[in-house]
N, C-alpha and C. Protein backbone atom coordinates (compact mmCIF):
# COMPACT_ATOMS: atom_id res chain seq x y z
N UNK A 1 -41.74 191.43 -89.43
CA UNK A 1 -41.27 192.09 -90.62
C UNK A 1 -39.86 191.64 -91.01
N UNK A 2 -39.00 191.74 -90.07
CA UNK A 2 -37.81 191.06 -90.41
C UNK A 2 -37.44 189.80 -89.76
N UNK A 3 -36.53 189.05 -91.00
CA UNK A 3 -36.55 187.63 -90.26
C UNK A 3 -34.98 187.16 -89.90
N UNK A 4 -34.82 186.36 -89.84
CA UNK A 4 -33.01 185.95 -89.07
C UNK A 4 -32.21 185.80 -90.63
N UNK A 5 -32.83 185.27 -91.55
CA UNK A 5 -31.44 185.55 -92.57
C UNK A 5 -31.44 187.71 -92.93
N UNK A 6 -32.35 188.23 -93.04
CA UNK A 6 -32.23 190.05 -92.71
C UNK A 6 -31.47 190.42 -91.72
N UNK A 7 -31.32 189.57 -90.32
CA UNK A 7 -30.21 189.83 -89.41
C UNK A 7 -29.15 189.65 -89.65
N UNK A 8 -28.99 188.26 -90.22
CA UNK A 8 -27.58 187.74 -90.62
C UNK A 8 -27.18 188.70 -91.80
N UNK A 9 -28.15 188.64 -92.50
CA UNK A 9 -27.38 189.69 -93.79
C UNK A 9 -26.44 191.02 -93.32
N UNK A 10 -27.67 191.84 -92.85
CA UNK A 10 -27.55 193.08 -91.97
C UNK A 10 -26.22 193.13 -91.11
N UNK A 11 -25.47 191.91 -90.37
CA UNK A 11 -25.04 191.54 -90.02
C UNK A 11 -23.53 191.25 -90.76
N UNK A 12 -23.73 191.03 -91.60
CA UNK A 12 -22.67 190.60 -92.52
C UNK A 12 -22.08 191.86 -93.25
N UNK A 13 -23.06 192.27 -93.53
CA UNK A 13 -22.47 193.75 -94.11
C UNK A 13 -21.75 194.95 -93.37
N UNK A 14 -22.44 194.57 -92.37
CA UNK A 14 -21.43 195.62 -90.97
C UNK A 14 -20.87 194.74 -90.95
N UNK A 15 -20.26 193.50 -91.05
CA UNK A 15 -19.07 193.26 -90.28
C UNK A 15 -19.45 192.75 -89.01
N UNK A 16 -20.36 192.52 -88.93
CA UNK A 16 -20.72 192.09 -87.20
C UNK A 16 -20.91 190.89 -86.77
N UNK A 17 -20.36 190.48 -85.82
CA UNK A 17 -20.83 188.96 -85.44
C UNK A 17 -22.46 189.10 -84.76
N UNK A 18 -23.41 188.23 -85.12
CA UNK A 18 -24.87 188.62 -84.32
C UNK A 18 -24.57 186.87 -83.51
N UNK A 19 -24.99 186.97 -81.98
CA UNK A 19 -25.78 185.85 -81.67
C UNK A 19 -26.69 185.34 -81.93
N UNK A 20 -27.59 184.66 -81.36
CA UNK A 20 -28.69 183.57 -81.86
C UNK A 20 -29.93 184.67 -80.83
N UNK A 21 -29.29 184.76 -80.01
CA UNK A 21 -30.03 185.78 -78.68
C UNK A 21 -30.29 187.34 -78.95
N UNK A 22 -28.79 187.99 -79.81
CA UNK A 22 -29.40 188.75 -79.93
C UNK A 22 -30.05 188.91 -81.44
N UNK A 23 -30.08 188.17 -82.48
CA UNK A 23 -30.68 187.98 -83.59
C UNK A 23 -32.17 187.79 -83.18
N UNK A 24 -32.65 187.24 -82.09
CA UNK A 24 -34.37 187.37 -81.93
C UNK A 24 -34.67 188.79 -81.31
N UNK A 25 -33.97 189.21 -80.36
CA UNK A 25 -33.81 190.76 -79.98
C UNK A 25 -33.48 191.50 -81.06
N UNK A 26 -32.94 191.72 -81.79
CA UNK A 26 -32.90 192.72 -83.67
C UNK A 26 -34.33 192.49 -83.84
N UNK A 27 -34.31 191.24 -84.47
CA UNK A 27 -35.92 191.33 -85.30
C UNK A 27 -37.20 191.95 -84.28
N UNK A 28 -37.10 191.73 -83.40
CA UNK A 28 -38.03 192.43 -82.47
C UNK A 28 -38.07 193.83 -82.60
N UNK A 29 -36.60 194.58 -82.23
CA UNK A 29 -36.58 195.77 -82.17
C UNK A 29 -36.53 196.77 -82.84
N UNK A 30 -36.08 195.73 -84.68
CA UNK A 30 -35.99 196.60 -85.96
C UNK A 30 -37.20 196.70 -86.65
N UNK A 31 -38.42 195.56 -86.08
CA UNK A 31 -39.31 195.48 -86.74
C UNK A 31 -40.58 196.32 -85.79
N UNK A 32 -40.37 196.78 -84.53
CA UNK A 32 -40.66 197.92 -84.09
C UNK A 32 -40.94 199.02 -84.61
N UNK A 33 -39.43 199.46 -84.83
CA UNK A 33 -39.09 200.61 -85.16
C UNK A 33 -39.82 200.75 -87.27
N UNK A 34 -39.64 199.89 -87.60
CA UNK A 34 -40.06 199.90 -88.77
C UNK A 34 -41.77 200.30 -89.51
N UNK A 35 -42.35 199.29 -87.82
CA UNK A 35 -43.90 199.59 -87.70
C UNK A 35 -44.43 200.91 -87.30
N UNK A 36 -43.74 201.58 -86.42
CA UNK A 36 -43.64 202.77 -85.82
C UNK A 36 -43.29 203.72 -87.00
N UNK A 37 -42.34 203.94 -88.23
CA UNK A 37 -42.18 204.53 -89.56
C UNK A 37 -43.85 204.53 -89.79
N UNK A 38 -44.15 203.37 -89.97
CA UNK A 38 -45.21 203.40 -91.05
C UNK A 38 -46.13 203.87 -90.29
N UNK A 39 -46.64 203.92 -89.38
CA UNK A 39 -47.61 204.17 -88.65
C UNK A 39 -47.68 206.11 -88.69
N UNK A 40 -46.39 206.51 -88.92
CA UNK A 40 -46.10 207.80 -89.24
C UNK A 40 -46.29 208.02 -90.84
N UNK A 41 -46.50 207.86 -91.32
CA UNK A 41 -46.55 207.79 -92.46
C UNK A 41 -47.99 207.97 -93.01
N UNK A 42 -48.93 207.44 -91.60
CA UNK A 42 -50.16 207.32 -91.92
C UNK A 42 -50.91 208.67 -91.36
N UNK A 43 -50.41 209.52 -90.81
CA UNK A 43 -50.49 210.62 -89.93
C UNK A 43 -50.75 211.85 -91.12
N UNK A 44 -51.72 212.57 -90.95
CA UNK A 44 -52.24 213.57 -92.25
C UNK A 44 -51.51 214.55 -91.84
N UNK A 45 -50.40 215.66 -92.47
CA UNK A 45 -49.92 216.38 -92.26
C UNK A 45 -49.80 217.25 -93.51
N UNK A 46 -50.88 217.70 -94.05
CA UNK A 46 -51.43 218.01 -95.14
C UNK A 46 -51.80 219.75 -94.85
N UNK A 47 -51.61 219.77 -94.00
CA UNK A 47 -52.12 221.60 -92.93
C UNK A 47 -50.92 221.50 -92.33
N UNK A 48 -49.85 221.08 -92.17
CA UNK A 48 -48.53 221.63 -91.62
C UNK A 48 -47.61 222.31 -92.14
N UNK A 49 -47.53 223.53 -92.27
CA UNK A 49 -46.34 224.10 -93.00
C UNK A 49 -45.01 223.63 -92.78
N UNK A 50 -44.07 223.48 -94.18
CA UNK A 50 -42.87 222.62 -94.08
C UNK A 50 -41.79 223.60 -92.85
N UNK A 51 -40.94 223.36 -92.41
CA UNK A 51 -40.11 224.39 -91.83
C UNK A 51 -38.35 223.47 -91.26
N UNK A 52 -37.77 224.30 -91.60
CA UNK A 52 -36.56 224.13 -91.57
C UNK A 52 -35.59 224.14 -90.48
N UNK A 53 -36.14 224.49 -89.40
CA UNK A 53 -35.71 224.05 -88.20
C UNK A 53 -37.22 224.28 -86.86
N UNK A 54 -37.05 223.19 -86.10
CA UNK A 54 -38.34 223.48 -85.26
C UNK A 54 -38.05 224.48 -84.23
N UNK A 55 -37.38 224.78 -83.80
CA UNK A 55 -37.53 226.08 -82.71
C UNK A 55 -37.89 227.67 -83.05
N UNK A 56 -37.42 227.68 -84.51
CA UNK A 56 -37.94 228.83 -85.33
C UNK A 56 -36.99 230.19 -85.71
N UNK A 57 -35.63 229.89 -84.97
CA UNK A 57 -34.77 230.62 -85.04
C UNK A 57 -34.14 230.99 -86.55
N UNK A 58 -33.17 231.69 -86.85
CA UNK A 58 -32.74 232.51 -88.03
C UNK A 58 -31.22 232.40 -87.81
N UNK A 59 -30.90 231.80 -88.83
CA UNK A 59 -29.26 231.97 -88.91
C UNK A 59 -28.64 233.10 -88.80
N UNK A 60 -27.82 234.33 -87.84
CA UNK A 60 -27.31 235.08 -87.61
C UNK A 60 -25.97 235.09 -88.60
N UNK A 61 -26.23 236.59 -89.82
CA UNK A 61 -24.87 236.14 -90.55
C UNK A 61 -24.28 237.71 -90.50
N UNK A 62 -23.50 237.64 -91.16
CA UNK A 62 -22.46 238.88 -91.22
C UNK A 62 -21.64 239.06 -92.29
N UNK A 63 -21.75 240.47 -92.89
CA UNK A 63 -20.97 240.40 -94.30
C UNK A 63 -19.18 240.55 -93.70
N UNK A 64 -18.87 240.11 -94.63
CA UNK A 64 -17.21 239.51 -94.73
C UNK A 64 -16.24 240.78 -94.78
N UNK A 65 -15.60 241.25 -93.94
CA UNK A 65 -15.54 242.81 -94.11
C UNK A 65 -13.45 242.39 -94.07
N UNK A 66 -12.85 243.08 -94.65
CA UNK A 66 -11.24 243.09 -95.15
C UNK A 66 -10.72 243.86 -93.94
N UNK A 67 -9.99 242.91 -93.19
CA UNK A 67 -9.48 243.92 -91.87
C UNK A 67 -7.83 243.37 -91.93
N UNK A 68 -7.17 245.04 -91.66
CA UNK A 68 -5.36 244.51 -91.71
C UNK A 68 -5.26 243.28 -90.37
N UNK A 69 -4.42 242.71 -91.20
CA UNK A 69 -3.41 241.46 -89.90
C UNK A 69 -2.78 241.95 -89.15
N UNK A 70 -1.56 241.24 -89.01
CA UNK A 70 -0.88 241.24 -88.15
C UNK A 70 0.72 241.43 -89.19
N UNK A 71 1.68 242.59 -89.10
CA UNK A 71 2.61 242.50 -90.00
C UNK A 71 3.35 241.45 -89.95
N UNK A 72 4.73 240.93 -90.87
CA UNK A 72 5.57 239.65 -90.66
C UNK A 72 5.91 240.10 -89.83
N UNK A 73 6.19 241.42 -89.21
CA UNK A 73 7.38 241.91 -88.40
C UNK A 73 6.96 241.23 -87.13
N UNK A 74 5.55 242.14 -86.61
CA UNK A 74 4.93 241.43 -85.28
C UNK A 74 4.81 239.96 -85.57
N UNK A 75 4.18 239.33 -86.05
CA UNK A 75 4.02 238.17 -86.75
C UNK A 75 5.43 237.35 -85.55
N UNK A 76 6.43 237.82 -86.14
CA UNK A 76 7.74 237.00 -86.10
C UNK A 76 8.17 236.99 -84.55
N UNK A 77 7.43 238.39 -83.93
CA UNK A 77 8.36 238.65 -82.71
C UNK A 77 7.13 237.40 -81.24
N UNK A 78 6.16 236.75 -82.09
CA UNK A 78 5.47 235.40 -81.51
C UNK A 78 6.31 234.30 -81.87
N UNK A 79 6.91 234.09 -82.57
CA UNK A 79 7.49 232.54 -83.25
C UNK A 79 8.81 232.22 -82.97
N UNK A 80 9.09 231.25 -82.19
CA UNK A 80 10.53 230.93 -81.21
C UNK A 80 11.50 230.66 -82.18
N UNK A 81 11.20 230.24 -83.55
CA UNK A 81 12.02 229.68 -84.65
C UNK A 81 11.66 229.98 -86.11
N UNK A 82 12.36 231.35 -86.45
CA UNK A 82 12.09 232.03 -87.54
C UNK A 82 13.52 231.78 -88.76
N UNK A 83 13.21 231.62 -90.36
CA UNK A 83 14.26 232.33 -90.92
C UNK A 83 13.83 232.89 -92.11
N UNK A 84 13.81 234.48 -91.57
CA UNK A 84 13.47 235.60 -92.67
C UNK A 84 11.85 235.54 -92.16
N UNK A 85 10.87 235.70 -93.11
CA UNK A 85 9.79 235.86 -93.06
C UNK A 85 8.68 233.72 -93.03
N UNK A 86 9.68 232.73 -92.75
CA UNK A 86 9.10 231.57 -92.96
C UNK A 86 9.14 230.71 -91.71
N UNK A 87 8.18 230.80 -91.17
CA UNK A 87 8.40 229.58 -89.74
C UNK A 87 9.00 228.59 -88.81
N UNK A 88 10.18 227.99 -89.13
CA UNK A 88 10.61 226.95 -88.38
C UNK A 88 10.14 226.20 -88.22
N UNK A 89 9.62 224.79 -88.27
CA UNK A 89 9.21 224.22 -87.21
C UNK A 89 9.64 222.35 -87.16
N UNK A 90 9.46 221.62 -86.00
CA UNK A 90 10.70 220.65 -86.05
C UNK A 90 10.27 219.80 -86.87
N UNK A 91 11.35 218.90 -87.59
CA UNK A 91 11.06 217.70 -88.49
C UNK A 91 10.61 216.39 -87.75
N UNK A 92 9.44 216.38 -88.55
CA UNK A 92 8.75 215.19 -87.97
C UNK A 92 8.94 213.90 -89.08
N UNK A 93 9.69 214.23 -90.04
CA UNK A 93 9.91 213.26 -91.23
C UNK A 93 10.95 212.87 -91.59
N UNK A 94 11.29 212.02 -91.44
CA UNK A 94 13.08 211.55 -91.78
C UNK A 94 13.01 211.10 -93.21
């Protein structure tokens, strides 16, 4: 299915250097995998219901509920380098 200029191409577009060695190893193993697609493809799944994850589980959610923080006051009495209510923290930018 695939031939050595599809490697080289394939190849070129990543950026990749291919050998000569492993360019007959690609076409082997992409044209595998390619036969193996189709061969799925041929598989009647016409009685399978679609489903969205296979183990069958349910996303666990939770409504968004407004809970008080933490005041600036406490807030501040965590932070080694405060001035007023705004953070400190060291310059990393000259």
């Amino acid at each position: 299915m695939f031939s050595s200029d599809d490697i080289k191409k394939l190849g070129k577009l990543a950026h990749l250097y291919i050998s000569q060695e492993e360019e007959v190893e690609l076409i082997h193993k992409l044209s595998a995998i390619i036969e193996h697609v189709d061969h799925l493809t041929s598989v009647d799944v016409s009685a399978v219901q679609p489903m969205s994850h296979v183990h069958g589980s349910t996303n666990v959610t939770r409504s968004d509920e407004l809970t008080p923080g933490l005041s600036i006051e406490d807030l501040m009495k965590n932070v080694p380098d405060h001035s007023g209510r705004f953070i400190r923290v060291p310059l990393i930018v000259e």
